[in-house]
C-alpha atoms as a PDB file:
ATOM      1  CA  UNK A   1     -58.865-171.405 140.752  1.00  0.00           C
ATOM      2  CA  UNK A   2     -60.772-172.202 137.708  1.00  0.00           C
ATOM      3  CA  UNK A   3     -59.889-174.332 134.166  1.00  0.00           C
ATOM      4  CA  UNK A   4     -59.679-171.552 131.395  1.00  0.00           C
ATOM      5  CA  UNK A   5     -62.190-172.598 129.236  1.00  0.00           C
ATOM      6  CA  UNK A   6     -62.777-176.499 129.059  1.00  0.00           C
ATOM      7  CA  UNK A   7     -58.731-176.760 128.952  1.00  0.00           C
ATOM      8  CA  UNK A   8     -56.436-178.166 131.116  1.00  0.00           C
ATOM      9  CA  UNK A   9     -55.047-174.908 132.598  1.00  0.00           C
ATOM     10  CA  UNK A  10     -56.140-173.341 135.868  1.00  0.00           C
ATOM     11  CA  UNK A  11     -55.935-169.614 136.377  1.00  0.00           C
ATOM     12  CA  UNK A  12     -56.620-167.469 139.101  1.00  0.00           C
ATOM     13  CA  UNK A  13     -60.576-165.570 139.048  1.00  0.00           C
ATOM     14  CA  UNK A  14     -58.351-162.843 139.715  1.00  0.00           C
ATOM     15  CA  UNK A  15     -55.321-162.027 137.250  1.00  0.00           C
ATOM     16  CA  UNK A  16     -53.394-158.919 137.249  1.00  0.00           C
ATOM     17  CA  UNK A  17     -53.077-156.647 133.778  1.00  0.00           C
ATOM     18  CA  UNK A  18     -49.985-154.342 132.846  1.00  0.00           C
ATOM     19  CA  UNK A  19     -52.058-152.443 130.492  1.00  0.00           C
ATOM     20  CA  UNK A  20     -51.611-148.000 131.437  1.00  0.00           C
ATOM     21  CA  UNK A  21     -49.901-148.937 134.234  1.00  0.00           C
ATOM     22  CA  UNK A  22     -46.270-151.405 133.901  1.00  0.00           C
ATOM     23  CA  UNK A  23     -44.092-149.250 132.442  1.00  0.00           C
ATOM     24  CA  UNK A  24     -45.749-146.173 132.253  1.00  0.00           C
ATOM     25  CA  UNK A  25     -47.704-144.984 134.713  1.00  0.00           C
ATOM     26  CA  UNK A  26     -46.139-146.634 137.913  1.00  0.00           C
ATOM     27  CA  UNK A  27     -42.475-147.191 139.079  1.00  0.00           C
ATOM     28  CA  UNK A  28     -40.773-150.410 138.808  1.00  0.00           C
ATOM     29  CA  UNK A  29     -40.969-150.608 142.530  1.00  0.00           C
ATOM     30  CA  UNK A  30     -44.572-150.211 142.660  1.00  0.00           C
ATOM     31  CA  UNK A  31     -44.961-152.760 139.986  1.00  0.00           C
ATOM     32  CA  UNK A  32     -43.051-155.134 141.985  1.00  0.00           C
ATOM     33  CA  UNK A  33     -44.803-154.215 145.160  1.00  0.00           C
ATOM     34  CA  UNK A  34     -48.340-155.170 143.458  1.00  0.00           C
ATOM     35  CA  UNK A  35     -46.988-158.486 141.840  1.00  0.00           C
ATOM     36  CA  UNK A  36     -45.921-159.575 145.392  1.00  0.00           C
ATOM     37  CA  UNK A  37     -48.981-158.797 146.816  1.00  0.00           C
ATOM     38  CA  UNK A  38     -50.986-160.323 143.929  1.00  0.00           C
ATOM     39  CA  UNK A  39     -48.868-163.840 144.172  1.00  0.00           C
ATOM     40  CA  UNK A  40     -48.908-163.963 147.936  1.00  0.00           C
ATOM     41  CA  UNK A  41     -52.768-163.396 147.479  1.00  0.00           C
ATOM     42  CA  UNK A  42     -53.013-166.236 144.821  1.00  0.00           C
ATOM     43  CA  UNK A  43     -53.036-164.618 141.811  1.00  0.00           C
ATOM     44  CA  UNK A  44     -51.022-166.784 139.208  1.00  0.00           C
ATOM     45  CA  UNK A  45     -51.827-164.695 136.070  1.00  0.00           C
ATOM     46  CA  UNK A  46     -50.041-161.988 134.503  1.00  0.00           C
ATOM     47  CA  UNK A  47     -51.571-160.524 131.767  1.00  0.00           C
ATOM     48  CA  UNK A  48     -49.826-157.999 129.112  1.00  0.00           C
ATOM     49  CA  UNK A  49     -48.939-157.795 125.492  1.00  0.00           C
ATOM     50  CA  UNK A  50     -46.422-156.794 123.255  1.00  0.00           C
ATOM     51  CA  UNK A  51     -47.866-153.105 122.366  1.00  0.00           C
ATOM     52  CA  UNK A  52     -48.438-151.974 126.576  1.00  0.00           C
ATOM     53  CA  UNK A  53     -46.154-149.356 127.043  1.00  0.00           C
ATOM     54  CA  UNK A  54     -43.900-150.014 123.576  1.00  0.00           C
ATOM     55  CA  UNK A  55     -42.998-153.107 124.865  1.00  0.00           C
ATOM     56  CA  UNK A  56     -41.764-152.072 128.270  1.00  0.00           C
ATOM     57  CA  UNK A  57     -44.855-153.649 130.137  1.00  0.00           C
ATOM     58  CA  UNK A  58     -43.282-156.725 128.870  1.00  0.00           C
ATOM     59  CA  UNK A  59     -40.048-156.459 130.271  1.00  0.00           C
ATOM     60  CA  UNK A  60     -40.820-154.994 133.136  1.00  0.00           C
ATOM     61  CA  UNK A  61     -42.906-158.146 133.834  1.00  0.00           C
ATOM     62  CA  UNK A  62     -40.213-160.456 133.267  1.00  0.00           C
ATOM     63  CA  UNK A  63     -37.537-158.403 135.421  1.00  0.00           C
ATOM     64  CA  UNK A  64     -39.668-158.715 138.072  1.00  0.00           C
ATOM     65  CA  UNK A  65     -40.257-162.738 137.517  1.00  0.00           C
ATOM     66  CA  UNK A  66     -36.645-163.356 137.304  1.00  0.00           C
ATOM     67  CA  UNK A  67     -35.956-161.177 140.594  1.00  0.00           C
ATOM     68  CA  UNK A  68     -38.301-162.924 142.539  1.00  0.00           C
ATOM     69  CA  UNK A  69     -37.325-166.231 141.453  1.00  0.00           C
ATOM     70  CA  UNK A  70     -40.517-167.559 141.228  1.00  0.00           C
ATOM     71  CA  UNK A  71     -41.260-171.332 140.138  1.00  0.00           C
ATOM     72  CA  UNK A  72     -42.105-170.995 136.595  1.00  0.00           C
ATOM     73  CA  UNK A  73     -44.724-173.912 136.944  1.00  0.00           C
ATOM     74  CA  UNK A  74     -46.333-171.301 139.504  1.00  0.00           C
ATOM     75  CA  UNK A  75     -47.781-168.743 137.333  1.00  0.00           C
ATOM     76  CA  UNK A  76     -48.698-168.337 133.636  1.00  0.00           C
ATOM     77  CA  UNK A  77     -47.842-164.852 131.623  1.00  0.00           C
ATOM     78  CA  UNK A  78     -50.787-164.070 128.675  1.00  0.00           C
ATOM     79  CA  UNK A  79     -49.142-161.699 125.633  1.00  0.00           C
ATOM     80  CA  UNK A  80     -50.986-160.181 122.635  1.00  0.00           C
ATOM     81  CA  UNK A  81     -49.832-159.835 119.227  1.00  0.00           C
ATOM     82  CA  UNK A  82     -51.161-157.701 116.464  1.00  0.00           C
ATOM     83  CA  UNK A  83     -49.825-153.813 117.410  1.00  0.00           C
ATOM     84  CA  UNK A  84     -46.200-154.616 118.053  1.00  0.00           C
ATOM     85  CA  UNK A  85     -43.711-152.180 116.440  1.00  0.00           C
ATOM     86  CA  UNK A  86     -43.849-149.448 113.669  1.00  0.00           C
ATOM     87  CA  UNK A  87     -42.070-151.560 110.975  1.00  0.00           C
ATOM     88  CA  UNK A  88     -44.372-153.436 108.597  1.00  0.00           C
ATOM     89  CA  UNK A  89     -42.400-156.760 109.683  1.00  0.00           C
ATOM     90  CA  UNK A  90     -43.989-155.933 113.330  1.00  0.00           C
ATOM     91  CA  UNK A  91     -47.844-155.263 113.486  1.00  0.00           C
ATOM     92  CA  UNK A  92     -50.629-157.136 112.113  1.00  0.00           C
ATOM     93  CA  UNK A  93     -50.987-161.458 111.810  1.00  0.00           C
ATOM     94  CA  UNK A  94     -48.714-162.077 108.554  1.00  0.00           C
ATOM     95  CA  UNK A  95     -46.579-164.455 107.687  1.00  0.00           C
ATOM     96  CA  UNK A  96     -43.859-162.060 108.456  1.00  0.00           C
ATOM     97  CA  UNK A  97     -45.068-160.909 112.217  1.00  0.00           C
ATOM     98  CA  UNK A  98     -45.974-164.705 113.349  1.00  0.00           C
ATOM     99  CA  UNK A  99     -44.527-167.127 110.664  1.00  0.00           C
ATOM    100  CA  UNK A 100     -47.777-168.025 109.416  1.00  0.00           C
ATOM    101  CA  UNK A 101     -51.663-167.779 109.297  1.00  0.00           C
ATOM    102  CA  UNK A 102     -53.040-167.419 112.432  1.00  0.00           C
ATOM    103  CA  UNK A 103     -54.426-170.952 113.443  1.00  0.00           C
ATOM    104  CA  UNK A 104     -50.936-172.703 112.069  1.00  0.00           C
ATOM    105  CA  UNK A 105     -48.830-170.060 113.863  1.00  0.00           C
ATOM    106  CA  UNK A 106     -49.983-170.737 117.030  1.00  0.00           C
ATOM    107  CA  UNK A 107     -49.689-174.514 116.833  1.00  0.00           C
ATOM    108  CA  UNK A 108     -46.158-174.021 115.531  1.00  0.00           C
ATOM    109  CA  UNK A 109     -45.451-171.640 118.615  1.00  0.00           C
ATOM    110  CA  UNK A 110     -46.949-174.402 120.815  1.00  0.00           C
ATOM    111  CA  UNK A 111     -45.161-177.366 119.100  1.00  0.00           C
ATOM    112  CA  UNK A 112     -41.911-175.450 119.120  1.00  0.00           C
ATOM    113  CA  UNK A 113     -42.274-175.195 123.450  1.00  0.00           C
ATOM    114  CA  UNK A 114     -42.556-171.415 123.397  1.00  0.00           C
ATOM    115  CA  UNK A 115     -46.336-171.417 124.519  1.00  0.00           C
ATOM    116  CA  UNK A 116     -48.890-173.865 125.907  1.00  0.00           C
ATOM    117  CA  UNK A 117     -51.973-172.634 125.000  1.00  0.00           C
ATOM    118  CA  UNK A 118     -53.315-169.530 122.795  1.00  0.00           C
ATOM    119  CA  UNK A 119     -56.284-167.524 122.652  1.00  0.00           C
ATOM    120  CA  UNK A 120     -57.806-164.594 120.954  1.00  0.00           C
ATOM    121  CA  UNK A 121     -58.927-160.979 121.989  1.00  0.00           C
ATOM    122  CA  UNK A 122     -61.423-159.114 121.127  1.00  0.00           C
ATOM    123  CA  UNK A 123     -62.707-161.494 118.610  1.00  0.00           C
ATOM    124  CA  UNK A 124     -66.415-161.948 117.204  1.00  0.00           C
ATOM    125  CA  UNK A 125     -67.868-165.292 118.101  1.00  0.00           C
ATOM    126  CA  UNK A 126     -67.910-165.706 113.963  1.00  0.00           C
ATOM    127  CA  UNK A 127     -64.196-165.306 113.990  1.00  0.00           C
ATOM    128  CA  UNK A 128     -63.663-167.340 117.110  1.00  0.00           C
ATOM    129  CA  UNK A 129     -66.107-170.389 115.736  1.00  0.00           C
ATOM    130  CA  UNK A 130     -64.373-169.959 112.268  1.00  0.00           C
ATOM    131  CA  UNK A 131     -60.483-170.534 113.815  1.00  0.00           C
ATOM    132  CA  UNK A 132     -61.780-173.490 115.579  1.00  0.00           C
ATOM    133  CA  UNK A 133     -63.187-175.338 112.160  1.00  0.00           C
ATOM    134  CA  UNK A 134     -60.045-174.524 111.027  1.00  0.00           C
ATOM    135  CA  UNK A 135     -57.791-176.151 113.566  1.00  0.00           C
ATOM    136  CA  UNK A 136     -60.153-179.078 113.440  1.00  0.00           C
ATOM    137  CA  UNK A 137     -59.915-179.430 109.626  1.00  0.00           C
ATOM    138  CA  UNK A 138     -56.306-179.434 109.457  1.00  0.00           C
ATOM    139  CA  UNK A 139     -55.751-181.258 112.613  1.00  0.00           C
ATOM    140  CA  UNK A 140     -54.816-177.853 114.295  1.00  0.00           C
ATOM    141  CA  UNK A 141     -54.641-176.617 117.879  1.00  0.00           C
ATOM    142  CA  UNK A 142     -57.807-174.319 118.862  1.00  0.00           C
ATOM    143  CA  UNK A 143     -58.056-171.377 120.521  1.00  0.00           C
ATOM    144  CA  UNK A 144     -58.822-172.096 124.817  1.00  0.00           C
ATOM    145  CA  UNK A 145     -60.096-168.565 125.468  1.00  0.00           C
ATOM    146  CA  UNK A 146     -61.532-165.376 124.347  1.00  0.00           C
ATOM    147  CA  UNK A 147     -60.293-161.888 126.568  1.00  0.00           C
ATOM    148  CA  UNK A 148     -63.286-159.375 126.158  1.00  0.00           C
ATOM    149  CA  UNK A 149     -64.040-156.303 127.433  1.00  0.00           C
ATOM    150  CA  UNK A 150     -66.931-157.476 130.722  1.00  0.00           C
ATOM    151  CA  UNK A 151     -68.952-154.881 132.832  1.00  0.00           C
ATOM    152  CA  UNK A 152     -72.159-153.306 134.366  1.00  0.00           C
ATOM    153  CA  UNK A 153     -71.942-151.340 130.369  1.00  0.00           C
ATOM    154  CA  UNK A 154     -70.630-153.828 128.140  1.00  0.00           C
ATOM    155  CA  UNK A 155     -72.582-156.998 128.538  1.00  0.00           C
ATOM    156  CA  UNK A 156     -74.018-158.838 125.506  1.00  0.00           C
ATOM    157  CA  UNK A 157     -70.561-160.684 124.181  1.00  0.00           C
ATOM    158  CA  UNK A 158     -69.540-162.409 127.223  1.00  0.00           C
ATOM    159  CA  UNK A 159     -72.982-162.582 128.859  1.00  0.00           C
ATOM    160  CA  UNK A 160     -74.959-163.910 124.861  1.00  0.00           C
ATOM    161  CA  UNK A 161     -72.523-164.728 122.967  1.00  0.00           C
ATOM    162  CA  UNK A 162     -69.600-166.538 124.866  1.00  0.00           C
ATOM    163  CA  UNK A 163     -71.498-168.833 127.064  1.00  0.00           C
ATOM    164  CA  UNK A 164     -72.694-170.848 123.748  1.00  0.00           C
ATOM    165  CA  UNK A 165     -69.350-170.980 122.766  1.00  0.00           C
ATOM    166  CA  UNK A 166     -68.321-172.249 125.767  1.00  0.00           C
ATOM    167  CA  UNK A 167     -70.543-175.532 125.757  1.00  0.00           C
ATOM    168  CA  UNK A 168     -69.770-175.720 122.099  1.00  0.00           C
ATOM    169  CA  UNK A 169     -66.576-175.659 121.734  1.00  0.00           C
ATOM    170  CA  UNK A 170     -64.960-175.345 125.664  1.00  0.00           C
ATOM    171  CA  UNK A 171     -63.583-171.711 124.500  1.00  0.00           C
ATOM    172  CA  UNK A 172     -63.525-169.388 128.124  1.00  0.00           C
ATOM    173  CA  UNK A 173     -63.737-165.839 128.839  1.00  0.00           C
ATOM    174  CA  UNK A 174     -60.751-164.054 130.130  1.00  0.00           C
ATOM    175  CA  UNK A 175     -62.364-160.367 130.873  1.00  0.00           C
ATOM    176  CA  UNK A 176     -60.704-156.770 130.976  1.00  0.00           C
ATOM    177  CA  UNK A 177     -61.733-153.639 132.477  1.00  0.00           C
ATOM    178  CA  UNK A 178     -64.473-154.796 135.081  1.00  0.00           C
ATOM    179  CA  UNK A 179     -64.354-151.179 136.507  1.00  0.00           C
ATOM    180  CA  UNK A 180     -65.229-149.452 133.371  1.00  0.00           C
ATOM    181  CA  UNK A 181     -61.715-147.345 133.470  1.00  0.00           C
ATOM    182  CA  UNK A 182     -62.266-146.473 136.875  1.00  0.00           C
ATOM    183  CA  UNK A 183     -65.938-145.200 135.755  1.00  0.00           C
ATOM    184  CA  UNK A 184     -67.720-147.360 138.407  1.00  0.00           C
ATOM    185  CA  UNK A 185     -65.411-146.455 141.377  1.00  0.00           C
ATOM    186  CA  UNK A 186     -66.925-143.163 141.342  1.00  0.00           C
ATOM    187  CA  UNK A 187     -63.783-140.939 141.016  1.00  0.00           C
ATOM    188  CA  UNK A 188     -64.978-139.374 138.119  1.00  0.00           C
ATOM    189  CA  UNK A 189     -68.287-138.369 139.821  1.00  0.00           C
ATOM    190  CA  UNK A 190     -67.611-134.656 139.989  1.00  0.00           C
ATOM    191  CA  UNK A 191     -65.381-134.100 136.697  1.00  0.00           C
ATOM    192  CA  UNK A 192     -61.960-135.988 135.613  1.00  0.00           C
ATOM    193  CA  UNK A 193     -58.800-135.610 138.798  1.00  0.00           C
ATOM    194  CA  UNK A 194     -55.711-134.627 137.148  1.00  0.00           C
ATOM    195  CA  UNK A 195     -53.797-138.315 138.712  1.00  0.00           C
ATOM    196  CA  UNK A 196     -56.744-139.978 136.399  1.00  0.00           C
ATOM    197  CA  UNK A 197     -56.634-142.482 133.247  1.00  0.00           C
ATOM    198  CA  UNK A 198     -58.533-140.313 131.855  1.00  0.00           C
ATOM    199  CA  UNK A 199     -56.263-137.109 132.255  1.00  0.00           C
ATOM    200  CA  UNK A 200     -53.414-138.958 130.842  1.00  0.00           C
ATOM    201  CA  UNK A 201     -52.039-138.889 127.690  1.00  0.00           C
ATOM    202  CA  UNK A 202     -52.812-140.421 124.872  1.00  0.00           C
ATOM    203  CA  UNK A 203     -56.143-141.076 126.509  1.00  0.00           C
ATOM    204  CA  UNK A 204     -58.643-138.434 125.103  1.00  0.00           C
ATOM    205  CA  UNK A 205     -61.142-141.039 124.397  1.00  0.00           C
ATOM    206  CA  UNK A 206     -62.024-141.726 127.904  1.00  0.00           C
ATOM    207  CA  UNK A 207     -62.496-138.239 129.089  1.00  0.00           C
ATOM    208  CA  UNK A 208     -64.701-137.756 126.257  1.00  0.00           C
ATOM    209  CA  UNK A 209     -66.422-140.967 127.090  1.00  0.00           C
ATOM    210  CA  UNK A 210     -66.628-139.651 131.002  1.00  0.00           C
ATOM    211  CA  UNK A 211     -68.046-136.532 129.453  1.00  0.00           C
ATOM    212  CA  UNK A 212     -70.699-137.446 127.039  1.00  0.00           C
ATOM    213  CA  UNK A 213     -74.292-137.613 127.897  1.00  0.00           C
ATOM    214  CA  UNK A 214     -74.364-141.532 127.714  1.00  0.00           C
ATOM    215  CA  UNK A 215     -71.148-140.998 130.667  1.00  0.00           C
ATOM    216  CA  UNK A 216     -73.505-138.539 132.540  1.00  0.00           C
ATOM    217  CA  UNK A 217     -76.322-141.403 132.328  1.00  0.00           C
ATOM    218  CA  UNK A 218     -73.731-144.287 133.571  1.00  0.00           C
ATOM    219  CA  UNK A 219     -72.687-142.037 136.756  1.00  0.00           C
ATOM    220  CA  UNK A 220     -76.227-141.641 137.771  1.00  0.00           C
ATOM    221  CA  UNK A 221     -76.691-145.140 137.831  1.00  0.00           C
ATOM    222  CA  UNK A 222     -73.149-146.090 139.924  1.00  0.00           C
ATOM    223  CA  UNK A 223     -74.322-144.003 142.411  1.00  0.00           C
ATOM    224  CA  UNK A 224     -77.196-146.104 142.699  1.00  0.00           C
ATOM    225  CA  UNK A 225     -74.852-149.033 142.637  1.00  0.00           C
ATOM    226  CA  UNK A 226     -72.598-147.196 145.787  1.00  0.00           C
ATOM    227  CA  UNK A 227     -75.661-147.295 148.015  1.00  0.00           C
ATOM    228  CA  UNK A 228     -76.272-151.377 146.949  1.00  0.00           C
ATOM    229  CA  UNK A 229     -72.632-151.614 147.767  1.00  0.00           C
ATOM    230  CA  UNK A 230     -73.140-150.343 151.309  1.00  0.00           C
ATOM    231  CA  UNK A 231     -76.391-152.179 151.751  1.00  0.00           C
ATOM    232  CA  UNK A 232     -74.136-155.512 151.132  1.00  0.00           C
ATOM    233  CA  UNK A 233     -71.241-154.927 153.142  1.00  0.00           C
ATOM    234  CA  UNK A 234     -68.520-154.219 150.405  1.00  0.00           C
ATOM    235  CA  UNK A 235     -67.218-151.357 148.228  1.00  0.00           C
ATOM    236  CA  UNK A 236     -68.756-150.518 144.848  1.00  0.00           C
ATOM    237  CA  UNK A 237     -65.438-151.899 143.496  1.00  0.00           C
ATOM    238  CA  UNK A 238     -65.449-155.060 145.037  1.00  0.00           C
ATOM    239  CA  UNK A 239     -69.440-155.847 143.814  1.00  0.00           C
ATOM    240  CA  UNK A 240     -68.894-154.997 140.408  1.00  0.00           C
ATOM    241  CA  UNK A 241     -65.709-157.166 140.454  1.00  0.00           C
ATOM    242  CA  UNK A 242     -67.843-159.947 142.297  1.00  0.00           C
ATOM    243  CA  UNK A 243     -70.892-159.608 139.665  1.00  0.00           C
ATOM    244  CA  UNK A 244     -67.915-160.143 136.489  1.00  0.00           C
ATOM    245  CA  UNK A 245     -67.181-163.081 138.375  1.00  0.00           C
ATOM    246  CA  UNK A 246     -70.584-164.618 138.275  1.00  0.00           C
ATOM    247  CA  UNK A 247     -70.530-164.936 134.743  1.00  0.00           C
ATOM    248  CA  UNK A 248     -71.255-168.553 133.100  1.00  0.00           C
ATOM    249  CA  UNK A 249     -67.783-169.300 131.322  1.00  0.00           C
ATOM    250  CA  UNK A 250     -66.039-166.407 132.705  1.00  0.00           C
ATOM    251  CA  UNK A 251     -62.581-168.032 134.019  1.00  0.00           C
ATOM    252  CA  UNK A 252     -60.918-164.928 135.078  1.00  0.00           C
ATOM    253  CA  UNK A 253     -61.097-161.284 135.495  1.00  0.00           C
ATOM    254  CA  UNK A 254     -57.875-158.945 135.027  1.00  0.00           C
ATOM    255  CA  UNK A 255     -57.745-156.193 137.110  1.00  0.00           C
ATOM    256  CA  UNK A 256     -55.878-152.624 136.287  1.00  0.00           C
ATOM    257  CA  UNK A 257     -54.256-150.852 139.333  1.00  0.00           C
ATOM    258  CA  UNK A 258     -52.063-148.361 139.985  1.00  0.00           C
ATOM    259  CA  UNK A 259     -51.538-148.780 144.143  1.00  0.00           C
ATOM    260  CA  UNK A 260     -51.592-151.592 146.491  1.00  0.00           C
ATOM    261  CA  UNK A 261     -54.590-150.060 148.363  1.00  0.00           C
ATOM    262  CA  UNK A 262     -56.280-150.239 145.074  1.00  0.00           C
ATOM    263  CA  UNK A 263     -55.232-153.920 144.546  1.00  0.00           C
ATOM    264  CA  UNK A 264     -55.962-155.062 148.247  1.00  0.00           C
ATOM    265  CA  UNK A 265     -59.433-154.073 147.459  1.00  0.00           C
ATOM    266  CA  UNK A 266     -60.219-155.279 144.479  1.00  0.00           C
ATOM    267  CA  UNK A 267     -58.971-158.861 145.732  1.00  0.00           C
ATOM    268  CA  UNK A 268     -61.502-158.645 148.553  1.00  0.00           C
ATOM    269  CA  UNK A 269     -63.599-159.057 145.720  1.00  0.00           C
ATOM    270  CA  UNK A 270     -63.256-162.955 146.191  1.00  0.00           C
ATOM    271  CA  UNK A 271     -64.145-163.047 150.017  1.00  0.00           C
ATOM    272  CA  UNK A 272     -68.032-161.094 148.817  1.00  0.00           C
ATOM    273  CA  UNK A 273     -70.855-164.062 149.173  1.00  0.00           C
ATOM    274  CA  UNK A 274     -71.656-164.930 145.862  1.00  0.00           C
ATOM    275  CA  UNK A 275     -74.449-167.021 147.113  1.00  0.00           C
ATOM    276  CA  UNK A 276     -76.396-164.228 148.998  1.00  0.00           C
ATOM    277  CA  UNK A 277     -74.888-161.278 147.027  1.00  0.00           C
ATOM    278  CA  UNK A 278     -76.415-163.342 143.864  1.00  0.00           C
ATOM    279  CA  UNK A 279     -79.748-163.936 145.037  1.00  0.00           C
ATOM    280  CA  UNK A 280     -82.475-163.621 142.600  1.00  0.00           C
ATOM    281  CA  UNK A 281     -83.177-160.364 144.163  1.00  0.00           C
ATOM    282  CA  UNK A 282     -80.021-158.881 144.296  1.00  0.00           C
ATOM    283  CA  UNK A 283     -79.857-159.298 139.942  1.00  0.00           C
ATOM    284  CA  UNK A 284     -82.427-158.263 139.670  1.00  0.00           C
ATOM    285  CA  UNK A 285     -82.412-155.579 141.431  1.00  0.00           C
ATOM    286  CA  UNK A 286     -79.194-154.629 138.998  1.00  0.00           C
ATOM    287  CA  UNK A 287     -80.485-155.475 136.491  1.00  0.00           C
ATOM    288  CA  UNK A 288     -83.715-153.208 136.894  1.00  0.00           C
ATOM    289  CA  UNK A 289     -81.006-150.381 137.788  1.00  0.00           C
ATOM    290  CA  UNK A 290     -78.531-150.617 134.544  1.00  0.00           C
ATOM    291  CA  UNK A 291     -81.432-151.645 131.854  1.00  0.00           C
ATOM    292  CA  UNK A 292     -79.429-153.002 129.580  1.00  0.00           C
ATOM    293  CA  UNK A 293     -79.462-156.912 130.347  1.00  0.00           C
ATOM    294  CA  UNK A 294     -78.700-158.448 127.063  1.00  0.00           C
ATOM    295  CA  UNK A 295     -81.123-161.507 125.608  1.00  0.00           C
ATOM    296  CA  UNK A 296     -80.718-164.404 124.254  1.00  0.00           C
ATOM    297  CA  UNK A 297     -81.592-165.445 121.088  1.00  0.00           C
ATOM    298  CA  UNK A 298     -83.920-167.905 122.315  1.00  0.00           C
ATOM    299  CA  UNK A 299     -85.516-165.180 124.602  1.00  0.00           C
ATOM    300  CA  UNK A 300     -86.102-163.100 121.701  1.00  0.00           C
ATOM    301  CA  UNK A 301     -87.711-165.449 119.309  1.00  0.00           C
ATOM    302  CA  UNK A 302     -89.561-166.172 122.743  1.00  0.00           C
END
């Protein structure tokens, strides 16, 4: 368990995300077969939003809460706003979507009981430092955390830009998508399976991304990142789960899956040993592989 941010709360390093899969892509059953094993496993966060699945993610979440009867002190559910419905009245941060601008709405939906904390996603640190003067102005409640997209490919926000943040102004990272879409498994090392994200509707994007030269680049290099999975004992999954995890300021990583195999693994994530998997030599022997480790601004005026 960690505090999310510099806050109060404590949240799981491991949460479980409804995004593709609650609602859509998996049965009910299975999505009550994965929050089981999740809880019994620790997890106590729940991640989804009002826009996975037109809404169904949500409810599908709840159903499951309420069936299991589970202590609602036990566990805390994280929603998104902004892409909710196809009436004007329902998308976007006005007045009419969330009562108010964004900093006052969310200490009015706090006040009023119906949430204890709020955070942002997929916010610039601008945006993020410019909400907190704001609450602080007006005698306002900040934002706790920012949910950003973290892994081997997508590094500079939460690795540059976050962590100052962080000691600023206590603000955490809550991170998405440590597997790349399923890029880093491998299972899209020899073309894109028809049971795939990326062969699913509505999902062009990634199968163009899989397909691209810079994709054809990133699968050379998790192969290399396989064979330093087998050299430590765990599964290519599990390390770049692990190496999320390692993050300064990072309080929690969601994780997307479809099965409880999938799940299972991923949570063995926790039982890797950070302090010899995290050596010195064992960055840097990523970080010479992927090439892309981000500076600071201090190391570049350096």
């Amino acid at each position: 368990m960690k505090n999310l941010g510099k806050s109060g709360l404590r949240v799981s390093c491991l949460g479980l995300g409804t995004w593709v899969t609650f609602g859509s892509q998996i049965s009910d059953e299975m999505a009550e077969n994965l929050m089981a094993i999740a809880y019994e496993n620790g997890v106590n966060l729940f991640d989804t939003a009002e826009v996975y699945a037109s809404g169904r993610a949500e409810i599908t979440l709840g159903n499951i809460i309420k069936k299991k009867g589970w202590r609602r002190s036990s566990f805390v559910i994280t929603t998104k706003i902004y892409w909710g419905g196809q009436a004007e009245t329902e998308r976007g941060l006005s007045r009419k979507h969330i009562i108010e601008e964004i900093v006052r709405a969310m200490t009015f939906v706090i006040n009023q009981g119906m949430a204890m904390y709020w955070g942002t996603s997929r916010w610039s640190a601008m945006e993020i430092m410019e909400a907190y003067s704001v609450a602080r102005q007006f005698n306002l409640i900040p934002p706790v955390c920012e949910q950003a997209e973290y892994h081997y490919f997508q590094r500079d926000k939460v690795e540059v830009q976050l962590p100052e943040l962080y000691h600023k102004i206590g603000v955490g990272a809550m991170t998405w998508s440590p597997l790349a879409c399923g890029l880093i498994t491998g299972k899209y090392s020899d073309g894109v399976p028809e049971c795939s994200r990326a062969a699913m509707k509505g999902y062009q994007w990634l199968k163009e991304r899989v397909n691209s030269e810079e994709g054809r680049r990133q699968l050379a290099k998790i192969k290399e990142l396989h064979l330093l999975a087998d050299r430590l004992g765990c599964t290519a999954a599990q390390l770049a789960i692990a190496w999320c995890l390692r993050s300064e300021g990072v309080s929690s990583v969601l994780l997307g899956v479809s099965n409880t195999d999938q799940l299972l693994e991923n949570l063995g994530a926790l039982r890797v040993d950070f302090f010899f998997l995290f050596s010195s030599h064992i960055n840097n022997s990523i970080d010479a592989l992927l090439g892309n480790k981000p500076h600071s601004k201090k190391e570049s005026r350096a």
